[in-house]
N, C-alpha and C. Protein backbone atom coordinates (compact mmCIF):
# COMPACT_ATOMS: atom_id res chain seq x y z
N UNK A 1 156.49 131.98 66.54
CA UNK A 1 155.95 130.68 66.93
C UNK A 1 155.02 130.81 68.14
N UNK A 2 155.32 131.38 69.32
CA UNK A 2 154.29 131.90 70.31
C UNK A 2 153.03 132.70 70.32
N UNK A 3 153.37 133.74 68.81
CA UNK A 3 152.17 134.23 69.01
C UNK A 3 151.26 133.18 67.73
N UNK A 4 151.87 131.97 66.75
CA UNK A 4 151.25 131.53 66.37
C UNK A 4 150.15 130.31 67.72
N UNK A 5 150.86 129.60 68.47
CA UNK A 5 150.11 128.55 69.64
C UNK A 5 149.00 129.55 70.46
N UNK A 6 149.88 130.82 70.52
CA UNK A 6 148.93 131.59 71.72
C UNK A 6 147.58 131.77 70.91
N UNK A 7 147.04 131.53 69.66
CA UNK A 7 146.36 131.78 68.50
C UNK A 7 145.04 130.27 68.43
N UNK A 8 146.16 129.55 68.39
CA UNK A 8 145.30 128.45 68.43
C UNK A 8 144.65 128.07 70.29
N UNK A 9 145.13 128.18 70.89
CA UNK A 9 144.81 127.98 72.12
C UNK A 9 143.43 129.25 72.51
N UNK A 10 143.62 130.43 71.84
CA UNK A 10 142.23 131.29 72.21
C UNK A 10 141.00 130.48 70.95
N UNK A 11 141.43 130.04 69.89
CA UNK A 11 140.69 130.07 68.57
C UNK A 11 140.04 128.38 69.44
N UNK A 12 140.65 127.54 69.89
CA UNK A 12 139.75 126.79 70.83
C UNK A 12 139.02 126.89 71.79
N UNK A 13 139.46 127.90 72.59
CA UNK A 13 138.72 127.86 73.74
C UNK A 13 137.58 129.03 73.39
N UNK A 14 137.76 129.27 72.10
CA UNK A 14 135.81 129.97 71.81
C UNK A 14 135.56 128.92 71.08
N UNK A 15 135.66 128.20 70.59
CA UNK A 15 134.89 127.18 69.75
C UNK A 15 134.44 126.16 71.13
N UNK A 16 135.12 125.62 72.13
CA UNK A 16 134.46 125.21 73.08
C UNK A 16 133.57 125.94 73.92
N UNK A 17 134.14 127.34 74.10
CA UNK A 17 132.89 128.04 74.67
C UNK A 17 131.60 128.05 73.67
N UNK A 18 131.11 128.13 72.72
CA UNK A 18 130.60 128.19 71.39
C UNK A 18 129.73 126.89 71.68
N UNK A 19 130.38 125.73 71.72
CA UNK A 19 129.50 124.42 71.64
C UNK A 19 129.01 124.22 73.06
N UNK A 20 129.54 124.42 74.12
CA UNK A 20 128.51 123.93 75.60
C UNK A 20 127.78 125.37 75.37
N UNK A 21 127.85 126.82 75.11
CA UNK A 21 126.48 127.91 74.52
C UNK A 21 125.35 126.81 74.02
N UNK A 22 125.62 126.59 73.06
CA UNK A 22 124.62 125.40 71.95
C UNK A 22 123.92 124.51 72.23
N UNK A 23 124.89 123.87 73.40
CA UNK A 23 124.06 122.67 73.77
C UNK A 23 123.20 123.25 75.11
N UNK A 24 123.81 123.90 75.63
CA UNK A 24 123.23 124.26 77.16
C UNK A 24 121.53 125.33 76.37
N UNK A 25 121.48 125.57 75.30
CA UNK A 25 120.56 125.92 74.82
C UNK A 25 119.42 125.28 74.00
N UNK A 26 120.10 124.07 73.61
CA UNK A 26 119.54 122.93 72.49
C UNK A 26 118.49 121.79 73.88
N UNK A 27 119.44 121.48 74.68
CA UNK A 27 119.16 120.28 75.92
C UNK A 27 117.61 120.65 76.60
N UNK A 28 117.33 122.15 76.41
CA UNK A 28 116.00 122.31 77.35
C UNK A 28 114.87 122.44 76.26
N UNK A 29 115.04 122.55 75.10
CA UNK A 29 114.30 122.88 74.23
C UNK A 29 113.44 121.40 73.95
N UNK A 30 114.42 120.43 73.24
CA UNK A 30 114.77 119.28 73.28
C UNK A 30 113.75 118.08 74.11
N UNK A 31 114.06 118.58 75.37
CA UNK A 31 113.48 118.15 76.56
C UNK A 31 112.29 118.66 76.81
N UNK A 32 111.91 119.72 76.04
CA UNK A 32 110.65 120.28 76.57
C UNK A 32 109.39 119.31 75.28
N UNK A 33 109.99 119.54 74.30
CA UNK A 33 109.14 118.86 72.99
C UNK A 33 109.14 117.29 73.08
N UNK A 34 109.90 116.53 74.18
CA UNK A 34 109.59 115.41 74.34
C UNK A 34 108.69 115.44 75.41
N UNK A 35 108.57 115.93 76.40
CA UNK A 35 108.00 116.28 77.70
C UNK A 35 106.37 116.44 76.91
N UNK A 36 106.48 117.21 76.24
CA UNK A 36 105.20 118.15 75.47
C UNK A 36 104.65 116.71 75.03
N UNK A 37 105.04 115.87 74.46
CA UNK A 37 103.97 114.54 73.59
C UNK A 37 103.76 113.38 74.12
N UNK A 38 104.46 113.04 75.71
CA UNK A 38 104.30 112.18 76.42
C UNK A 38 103.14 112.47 77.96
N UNK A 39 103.22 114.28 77.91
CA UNK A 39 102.34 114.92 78.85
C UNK A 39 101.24 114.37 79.17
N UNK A 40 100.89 114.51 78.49
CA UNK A 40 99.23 113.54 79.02
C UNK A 40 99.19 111.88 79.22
N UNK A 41 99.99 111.20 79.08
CA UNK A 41 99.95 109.71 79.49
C UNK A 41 100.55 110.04 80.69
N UNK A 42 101.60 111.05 80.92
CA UNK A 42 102.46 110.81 81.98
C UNK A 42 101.46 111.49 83.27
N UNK A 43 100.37 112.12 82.94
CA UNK A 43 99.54 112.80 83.83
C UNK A 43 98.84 111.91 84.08
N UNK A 44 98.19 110.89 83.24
CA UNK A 44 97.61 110.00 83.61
C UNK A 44 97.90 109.26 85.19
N UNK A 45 99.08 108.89 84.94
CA UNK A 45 99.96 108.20 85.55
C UNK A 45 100.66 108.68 87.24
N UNK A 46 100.97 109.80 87.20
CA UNK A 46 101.20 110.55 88.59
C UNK A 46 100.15 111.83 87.66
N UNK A 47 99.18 112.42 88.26
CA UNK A 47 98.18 113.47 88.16
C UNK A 47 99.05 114.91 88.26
N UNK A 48 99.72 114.93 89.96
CA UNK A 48 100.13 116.22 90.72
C UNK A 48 101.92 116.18 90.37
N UNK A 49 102.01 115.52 89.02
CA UNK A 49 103.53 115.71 88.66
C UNK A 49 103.81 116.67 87.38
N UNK A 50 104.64 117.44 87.80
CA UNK A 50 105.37 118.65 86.85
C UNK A 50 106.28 117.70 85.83
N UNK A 51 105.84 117.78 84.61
CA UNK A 51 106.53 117.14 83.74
C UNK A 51 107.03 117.82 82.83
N UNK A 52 106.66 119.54 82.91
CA UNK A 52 107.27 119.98 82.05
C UNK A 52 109.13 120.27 81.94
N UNK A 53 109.87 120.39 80.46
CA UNK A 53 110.85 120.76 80.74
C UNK A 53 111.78 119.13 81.03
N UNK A 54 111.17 117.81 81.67
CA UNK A 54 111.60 117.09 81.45
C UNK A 54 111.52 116.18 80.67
N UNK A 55 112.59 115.38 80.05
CA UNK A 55 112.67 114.01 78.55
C UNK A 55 112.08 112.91 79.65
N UNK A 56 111.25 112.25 79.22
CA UNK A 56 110.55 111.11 79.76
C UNK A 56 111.39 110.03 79.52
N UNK A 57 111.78 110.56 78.20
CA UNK A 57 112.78 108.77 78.23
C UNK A 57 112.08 107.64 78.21
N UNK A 58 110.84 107.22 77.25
CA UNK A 58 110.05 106.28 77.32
C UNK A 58 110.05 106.05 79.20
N UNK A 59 109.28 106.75 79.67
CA UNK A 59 109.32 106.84 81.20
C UNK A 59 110.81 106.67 82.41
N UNK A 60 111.93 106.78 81.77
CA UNK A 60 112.60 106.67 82.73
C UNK A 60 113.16 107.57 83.24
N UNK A 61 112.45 108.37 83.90
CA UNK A 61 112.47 109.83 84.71
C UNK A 61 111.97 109.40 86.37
N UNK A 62 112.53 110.55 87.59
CA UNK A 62 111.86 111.00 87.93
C UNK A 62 111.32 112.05 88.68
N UNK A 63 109.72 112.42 88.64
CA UNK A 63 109.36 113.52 88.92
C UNK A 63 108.41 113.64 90.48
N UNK A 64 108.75 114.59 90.96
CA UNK A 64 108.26 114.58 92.40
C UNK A 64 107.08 115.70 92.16
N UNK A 65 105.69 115.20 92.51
CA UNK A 65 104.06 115.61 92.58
C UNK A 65 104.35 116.76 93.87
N UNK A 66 102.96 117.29 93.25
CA UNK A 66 102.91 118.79 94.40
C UNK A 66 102.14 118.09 95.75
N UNK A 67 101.68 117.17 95.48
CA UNK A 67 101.09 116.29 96.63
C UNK A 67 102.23 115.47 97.51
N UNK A 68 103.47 115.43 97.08
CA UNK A 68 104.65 114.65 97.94
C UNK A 68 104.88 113.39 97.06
N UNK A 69 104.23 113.21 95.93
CA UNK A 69 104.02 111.95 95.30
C UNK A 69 105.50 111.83 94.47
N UNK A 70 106.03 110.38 94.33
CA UNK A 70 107.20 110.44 93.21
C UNK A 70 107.06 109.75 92.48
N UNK A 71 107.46 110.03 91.35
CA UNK A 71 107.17 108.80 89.84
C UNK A 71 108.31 108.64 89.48
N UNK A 72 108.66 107.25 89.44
CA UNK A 72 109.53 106.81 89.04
C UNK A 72 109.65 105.89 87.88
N UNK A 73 109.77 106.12 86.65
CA UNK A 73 109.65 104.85 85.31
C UNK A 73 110.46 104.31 85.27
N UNK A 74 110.32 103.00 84.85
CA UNK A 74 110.96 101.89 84.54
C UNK A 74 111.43 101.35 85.76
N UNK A 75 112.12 101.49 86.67
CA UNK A 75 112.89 100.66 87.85
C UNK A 75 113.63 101.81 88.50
N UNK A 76 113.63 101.06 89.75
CA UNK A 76 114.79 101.58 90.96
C UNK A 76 115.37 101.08 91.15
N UNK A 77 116.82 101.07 90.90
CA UNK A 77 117.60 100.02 91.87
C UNK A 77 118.05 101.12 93.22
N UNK A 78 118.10 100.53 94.27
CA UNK A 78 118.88 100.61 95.76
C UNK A 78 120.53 99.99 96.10
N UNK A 79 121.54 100.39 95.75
CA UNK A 79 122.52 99.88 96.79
C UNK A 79 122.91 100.67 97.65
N UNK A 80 121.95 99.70 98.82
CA UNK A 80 122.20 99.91 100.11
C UNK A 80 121.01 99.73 100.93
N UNK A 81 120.28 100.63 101.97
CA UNK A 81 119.47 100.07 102.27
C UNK A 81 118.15 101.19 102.43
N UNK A 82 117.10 100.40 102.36
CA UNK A 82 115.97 101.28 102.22
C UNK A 82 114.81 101.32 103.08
N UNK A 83 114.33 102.39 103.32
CA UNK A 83 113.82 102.89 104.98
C UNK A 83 112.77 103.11 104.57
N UNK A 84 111.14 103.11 105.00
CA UNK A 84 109.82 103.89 104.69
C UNK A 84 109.44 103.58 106.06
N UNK A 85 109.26 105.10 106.50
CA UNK A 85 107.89 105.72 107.95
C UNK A 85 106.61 104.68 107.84
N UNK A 86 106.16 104.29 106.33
CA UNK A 86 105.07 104.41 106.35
C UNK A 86 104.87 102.68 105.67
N UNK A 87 103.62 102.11 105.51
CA UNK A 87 103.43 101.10 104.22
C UNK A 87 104.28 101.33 103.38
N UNK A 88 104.21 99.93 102.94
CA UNK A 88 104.34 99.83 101.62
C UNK A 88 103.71 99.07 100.03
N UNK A 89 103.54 99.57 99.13
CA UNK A 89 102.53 99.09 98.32
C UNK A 89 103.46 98.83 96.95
N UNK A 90 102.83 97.49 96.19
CA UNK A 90 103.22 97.35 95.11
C UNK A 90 102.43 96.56 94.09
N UNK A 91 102.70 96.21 93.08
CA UNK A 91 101.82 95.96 91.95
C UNK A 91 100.73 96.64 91.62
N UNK A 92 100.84 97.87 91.71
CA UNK A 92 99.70 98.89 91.68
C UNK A 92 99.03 99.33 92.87
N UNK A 93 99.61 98.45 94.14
CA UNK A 93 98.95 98.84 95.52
C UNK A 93 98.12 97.49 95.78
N UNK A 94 98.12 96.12 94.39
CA UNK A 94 97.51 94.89 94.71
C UNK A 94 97.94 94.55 96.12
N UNK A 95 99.09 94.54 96.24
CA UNK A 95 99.93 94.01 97.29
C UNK A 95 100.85 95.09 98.53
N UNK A 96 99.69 95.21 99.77
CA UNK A 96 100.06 96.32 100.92
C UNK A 96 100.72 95.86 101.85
N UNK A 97 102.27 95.68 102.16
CA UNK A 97 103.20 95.54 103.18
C UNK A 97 103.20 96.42 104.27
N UNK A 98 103.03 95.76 105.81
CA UNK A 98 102.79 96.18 106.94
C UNK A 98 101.86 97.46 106.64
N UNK A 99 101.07 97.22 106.92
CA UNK A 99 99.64 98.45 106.52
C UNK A 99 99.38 99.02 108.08
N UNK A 100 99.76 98.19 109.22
CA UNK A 100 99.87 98.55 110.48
C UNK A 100 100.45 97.37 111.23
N UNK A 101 101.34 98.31 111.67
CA UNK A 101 102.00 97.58 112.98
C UNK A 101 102.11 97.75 114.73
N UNK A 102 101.97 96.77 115.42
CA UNK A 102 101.73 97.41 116.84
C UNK A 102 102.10 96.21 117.77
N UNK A 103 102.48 97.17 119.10
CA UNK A 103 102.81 95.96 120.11
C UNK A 103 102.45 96.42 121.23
N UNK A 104 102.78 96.00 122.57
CA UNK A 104 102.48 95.93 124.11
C UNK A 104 103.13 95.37 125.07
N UNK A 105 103.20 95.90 126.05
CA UNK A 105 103.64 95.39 127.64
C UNK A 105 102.41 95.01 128.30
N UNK A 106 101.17 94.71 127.96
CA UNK A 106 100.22 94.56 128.90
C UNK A 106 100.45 92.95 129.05
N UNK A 107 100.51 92.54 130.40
CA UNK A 107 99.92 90.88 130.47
C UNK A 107 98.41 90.64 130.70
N UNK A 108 98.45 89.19 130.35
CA UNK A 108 96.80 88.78 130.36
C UNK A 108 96.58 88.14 128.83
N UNK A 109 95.33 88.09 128.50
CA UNK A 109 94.68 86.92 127.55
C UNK A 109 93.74 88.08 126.95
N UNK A 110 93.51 88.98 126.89
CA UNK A 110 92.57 90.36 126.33
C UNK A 110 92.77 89.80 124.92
N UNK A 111 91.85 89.83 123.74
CA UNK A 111 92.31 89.71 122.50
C UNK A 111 92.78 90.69 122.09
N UNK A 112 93.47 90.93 120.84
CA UNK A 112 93.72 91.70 120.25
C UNK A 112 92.94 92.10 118.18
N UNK A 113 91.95 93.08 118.55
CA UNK A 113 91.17 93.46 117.49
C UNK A 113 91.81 93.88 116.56
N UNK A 114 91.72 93.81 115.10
CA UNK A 114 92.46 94.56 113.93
C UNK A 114 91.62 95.24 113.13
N UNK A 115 90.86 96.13 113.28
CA UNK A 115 89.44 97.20 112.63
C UNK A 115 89.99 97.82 111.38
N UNK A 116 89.52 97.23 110.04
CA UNK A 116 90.40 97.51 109.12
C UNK A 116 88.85 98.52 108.47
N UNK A 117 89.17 98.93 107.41
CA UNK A 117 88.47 99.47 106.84
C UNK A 117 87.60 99.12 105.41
N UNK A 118 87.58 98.25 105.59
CA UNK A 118 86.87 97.36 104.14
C UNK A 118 85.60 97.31 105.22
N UNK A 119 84.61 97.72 104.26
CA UNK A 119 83.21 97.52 105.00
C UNK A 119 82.44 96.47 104.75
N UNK A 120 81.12 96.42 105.27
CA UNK A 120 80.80 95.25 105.07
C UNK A 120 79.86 95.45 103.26
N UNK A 121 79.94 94.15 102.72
CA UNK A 121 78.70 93.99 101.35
C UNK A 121 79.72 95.18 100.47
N UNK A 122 80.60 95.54 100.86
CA UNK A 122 81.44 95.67 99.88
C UNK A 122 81.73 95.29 98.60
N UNK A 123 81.58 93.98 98.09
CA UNK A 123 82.42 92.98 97.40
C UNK A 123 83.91 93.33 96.93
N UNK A 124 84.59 93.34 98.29
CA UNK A 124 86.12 93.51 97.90
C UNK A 124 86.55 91.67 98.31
N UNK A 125 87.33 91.40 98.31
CA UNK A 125 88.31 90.05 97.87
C UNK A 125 89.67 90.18 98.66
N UNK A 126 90.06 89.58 99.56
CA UNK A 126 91.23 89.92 100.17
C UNK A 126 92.15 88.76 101.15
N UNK A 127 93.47 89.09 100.95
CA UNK A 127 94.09 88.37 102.18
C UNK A 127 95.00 88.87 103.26
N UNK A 128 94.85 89.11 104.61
CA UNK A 128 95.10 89.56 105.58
C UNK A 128 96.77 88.66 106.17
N UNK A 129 97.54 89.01 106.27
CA UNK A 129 98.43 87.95 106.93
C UNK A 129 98.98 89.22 108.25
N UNK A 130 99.18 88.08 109.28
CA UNK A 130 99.97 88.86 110.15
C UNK A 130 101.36 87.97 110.66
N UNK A 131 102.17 88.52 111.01
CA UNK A 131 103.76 88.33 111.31
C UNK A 131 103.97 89.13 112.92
N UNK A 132 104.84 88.22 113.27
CA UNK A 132 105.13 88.74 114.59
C UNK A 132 105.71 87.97 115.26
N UNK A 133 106.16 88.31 116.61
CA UNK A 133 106.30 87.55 117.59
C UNK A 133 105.93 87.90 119.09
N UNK A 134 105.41 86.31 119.83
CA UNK A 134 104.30 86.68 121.39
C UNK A 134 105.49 86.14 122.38
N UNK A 135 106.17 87.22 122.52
CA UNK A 135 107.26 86.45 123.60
C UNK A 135 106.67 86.22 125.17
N UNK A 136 105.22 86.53 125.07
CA UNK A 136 104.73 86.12 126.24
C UNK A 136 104.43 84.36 126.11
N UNK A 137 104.41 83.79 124.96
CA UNK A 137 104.19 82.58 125.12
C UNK A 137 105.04 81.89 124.31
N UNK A 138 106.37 82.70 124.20
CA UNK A 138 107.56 82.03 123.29
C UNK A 138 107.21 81.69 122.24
N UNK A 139 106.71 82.47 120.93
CA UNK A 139 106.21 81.62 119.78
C UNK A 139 106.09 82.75 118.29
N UNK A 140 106.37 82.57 117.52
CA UNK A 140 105.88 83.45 116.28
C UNK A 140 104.74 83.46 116.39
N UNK A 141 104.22 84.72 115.78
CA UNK A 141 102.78 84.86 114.68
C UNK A 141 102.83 84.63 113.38
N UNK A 142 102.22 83.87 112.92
CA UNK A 142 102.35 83.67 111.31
C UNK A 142 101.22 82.98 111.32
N UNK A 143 100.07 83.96 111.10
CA UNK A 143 98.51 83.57 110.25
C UNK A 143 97.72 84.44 109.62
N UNK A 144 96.83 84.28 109.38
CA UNK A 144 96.30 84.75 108.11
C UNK A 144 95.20 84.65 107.57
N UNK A 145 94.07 84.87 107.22
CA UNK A 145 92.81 85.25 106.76
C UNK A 145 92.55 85.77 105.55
N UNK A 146 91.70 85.04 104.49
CA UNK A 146 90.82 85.18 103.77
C UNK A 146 89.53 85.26 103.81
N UNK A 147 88.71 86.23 102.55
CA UNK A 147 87.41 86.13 102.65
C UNK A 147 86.98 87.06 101.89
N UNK A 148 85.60 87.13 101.41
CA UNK A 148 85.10 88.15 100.60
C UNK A 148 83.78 88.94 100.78
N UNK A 149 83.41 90.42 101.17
CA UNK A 149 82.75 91.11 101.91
C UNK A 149 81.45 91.33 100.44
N UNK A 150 80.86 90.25 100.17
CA UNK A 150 79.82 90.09 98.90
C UNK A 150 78.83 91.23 99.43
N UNK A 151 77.93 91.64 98.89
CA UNK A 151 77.14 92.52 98.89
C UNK A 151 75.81 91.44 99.37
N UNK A 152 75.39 90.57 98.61
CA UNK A 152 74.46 89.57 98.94
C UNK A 152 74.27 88.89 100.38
N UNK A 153 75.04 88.90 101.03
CA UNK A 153 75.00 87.89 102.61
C UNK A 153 75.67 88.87 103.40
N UNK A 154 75.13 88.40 104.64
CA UNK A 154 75.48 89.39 105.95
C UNK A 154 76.88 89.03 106.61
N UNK A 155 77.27 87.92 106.36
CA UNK A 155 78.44 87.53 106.71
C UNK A 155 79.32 87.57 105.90
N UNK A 156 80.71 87.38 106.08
CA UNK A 156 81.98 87.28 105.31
C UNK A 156 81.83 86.05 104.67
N UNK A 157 82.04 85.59 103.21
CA UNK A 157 81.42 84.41 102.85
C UNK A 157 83.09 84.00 101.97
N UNK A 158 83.54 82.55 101.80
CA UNK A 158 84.59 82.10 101.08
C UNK A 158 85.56 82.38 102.15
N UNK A 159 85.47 82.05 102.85
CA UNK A 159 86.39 82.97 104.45
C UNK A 159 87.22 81.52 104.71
N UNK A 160 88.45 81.50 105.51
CA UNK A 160 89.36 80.94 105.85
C UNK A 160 90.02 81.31 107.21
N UNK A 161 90.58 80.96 108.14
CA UNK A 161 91.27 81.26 108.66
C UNK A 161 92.66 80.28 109.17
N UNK A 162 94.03 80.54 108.79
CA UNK A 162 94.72 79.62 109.18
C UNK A 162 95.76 80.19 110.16
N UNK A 163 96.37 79.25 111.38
CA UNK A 163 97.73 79.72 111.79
C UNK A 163 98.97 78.96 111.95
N UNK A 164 100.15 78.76 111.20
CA UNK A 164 101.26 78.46 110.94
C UNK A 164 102.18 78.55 111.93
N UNK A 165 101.89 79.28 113.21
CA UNK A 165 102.43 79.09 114.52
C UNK A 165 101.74 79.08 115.45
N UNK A 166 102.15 79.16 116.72
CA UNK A 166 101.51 79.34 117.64
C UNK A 166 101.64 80.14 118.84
N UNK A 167 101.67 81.33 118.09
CA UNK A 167 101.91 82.80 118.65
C UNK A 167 100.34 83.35 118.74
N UNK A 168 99.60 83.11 117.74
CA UNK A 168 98.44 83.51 118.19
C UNK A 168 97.35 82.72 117.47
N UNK A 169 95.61 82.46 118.03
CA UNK A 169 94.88 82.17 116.85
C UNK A 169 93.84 83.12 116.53
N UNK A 170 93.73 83.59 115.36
CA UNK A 170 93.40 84.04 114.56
C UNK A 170 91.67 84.15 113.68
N UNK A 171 91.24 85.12 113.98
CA UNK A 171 89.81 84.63 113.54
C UNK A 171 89.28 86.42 112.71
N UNK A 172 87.92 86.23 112.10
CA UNK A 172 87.25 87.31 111.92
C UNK A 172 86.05 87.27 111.68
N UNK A 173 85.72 88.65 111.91
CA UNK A 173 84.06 88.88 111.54
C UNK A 173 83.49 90.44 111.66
N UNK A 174 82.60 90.98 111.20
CA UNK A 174 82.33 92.21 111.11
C UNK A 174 82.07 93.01 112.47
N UNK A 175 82.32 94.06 112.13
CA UNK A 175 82.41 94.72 113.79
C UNK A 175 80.90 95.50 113.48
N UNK A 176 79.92 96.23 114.59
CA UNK A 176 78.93 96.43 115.28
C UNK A 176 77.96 97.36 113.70
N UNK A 177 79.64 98.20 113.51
CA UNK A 177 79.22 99.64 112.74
C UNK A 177 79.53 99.04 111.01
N UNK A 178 80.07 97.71 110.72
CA UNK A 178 79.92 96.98 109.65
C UNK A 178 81.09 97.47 108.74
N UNK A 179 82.62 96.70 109.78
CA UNK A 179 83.83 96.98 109.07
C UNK A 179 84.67 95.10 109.70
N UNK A 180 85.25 94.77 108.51
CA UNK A 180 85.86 93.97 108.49
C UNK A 180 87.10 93.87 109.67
N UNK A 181 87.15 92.76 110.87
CA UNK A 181 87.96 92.89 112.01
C UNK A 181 88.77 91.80 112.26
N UNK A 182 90.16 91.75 112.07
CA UNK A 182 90.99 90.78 112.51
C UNK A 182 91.33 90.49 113.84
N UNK A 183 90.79 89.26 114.79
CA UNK A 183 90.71 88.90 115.57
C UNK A 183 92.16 87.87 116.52
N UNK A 184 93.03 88.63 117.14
CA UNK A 184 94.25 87.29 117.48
C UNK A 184 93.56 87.33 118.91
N UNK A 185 94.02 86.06 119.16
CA UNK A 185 93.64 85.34 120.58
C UNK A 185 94.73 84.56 120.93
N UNK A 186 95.44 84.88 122.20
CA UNK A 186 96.41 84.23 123.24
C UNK A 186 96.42 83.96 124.56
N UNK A 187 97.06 83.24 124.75
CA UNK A 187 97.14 83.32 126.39
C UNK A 187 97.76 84.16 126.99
N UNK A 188 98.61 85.05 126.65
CA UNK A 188 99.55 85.87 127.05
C UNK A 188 100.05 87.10 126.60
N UNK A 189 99.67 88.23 126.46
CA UNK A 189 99.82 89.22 125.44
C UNK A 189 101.26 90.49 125.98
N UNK A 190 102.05 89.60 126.70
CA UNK A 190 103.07 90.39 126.90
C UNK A 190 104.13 90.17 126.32
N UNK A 191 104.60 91.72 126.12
CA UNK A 191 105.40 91.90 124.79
C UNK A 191 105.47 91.48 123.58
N UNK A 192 104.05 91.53 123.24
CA UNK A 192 103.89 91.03 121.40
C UNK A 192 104.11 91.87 121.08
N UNK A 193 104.41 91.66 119.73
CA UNK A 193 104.52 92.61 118.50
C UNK A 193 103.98 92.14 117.30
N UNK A 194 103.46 92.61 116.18
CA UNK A 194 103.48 92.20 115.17
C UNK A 194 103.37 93.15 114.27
N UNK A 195 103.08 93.13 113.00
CA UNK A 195 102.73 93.66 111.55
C UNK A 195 101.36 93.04 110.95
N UNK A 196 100.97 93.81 109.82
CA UNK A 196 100.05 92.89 109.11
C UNK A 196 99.83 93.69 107.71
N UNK A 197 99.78 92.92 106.55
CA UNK A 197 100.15 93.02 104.76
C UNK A 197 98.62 92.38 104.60
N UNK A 198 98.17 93.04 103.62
CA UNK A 198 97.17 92.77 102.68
C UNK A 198 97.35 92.26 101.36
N UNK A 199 96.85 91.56 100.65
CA UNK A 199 96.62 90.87 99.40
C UNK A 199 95.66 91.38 98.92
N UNK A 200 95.14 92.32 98.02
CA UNK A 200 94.14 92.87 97.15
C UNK A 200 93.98 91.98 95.44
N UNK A 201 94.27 91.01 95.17
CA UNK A 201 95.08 90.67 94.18
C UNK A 201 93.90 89.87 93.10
N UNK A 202 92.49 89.74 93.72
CA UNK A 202 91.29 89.63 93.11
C UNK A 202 90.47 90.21 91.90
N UNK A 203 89.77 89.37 91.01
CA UNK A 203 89.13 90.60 90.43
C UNK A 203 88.15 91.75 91.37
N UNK A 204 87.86 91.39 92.47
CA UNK A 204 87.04 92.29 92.99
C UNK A 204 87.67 92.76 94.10
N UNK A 205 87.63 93.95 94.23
CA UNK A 205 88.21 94.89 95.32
C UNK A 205 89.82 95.26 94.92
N UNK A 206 89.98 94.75 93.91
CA UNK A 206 91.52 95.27 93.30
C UNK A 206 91.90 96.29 93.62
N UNK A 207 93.32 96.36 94.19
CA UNK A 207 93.67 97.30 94.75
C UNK A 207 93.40 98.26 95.97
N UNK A 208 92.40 97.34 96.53
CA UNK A 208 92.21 98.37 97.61
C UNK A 208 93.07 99.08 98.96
N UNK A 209 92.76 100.38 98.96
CA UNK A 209 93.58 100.95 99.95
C UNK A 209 93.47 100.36 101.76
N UNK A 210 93.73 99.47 101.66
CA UNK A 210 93.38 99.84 103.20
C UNK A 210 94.10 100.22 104.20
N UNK A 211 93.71 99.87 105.60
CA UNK A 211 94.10 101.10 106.85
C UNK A 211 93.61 100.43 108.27
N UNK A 212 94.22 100.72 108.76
CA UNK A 212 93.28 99.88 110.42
C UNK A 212 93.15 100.41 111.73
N UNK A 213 92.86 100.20 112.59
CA UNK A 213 93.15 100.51 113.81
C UNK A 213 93.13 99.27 114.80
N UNK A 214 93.92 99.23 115.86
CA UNK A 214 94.05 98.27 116.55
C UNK A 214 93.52 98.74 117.92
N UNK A 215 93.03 97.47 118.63
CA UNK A 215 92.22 98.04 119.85
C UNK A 215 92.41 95.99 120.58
N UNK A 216 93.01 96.72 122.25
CA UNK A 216 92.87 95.80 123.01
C UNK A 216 92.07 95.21 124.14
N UNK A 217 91.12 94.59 123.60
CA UNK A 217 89.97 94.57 124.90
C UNK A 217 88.73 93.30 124.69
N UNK A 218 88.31 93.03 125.27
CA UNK A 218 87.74 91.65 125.38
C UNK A 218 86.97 91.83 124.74
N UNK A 219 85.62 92.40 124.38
CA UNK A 219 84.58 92.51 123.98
C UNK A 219 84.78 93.17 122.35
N UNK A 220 84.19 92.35 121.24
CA UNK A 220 83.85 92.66 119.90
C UNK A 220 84.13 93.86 119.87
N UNK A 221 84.10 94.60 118.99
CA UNK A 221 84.25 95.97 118.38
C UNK A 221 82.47 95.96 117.59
């Protein structure tokens, strides 16, 4: 009777060794011939991503680019919480969260310039919002700017400017060297802070990348 169990107990454990052999051999093959017919859309899509060797899974993979880039299909969920150094972009990059943020200890009334990089006669399409708070004059920032850098006119034309508090007011116009400049004006510029998000969400200038630099000092840029 023992040496019949001791029989079945080896005669399984090669038939299980036998099937993870099989599969651990079947799984990359598998994965490579799906990888192989989705390759080129998925290159489309992230350029500097290694797709070989992985199942796309009607895109729900993901693969990290030789450029630092990550592709992620279909969705992310997060539980818990989520951190970026840097911007953030979504709907294709229509929509750029805090694109730059900055603050100060200086007192005084100096404006504060926002030198973005949309040039002028461009025809890009855009909306600028900034967020913050001017605890030099007890108050949020919450305003915001529209306008469109047409190729035809020297000025910013369809332009807006509104502010929803009274942390700062808010204005723009092209700077010297012919780049689009967000303008806050206060009485008090100690210890502000703020952020500022772009809206690209137009037919014209869709998606644009932008970028800024901030500069504190009375005189135009």
């Amino acid at each position: 009777m023992k040496t019949w169990k001791t029989w079945l107990r080896r005669l399984s454990a090669t038939l299980l060794t036998l099937t993870l052999a099989i599969t651990l051999v079947a799984a990359p093959a598998q994965a490579k011939i799906q990888s192989d017919v989705d390759k080129s859309l998925n290159e489309q899509l992230c350029p500097d991503c290694n797709f070989t060797g992985v199942n796309p899974n009607s895109f729900s993979l993901v693969a990290l680019g030789t450029k630092g880039n990550v592709y992620i299909g279909t969705k992310l969920e997060v539980d818990g919480d989520l951190q970026a150094t840097g911007k953030l972009s979504s709907q294709n990059g229509k929509v750029r969260r805090d694109f730059v943020t900055w603050n100060t200890t200086e007192r005084g009334s100096n404006p504060i310039q926002i030198k973005t990089n949309i040039p002028k006669k461009s025809n890009v399409m855009y909306r600028i919002l900034v967020e913050g708070y001017s605890y030099g004059v007890g108050a949020a920032i919450n305003s915001d700017v529209v306008g469109y850098t047409f190729a035809g006119a020297e000025k910013i034309i369809q332009d807006q400017a509104n502010d929803y508090a009274n942390g700062v007011s808010i204005s723009q116009y092209y700077s010297s060297d012919g780049y689009v400049v967000v303008k806050l004006t206060t009485t008090n510029t100690y210890c502000l802070g703020f952020s500022a998000s772009a809206w690209f969400t137009n037919p014209n200038g869709n998606g644009f990348e932008i970028s800024a630099t901030v500069h504190h000092q009375f005189e135009n840029l």
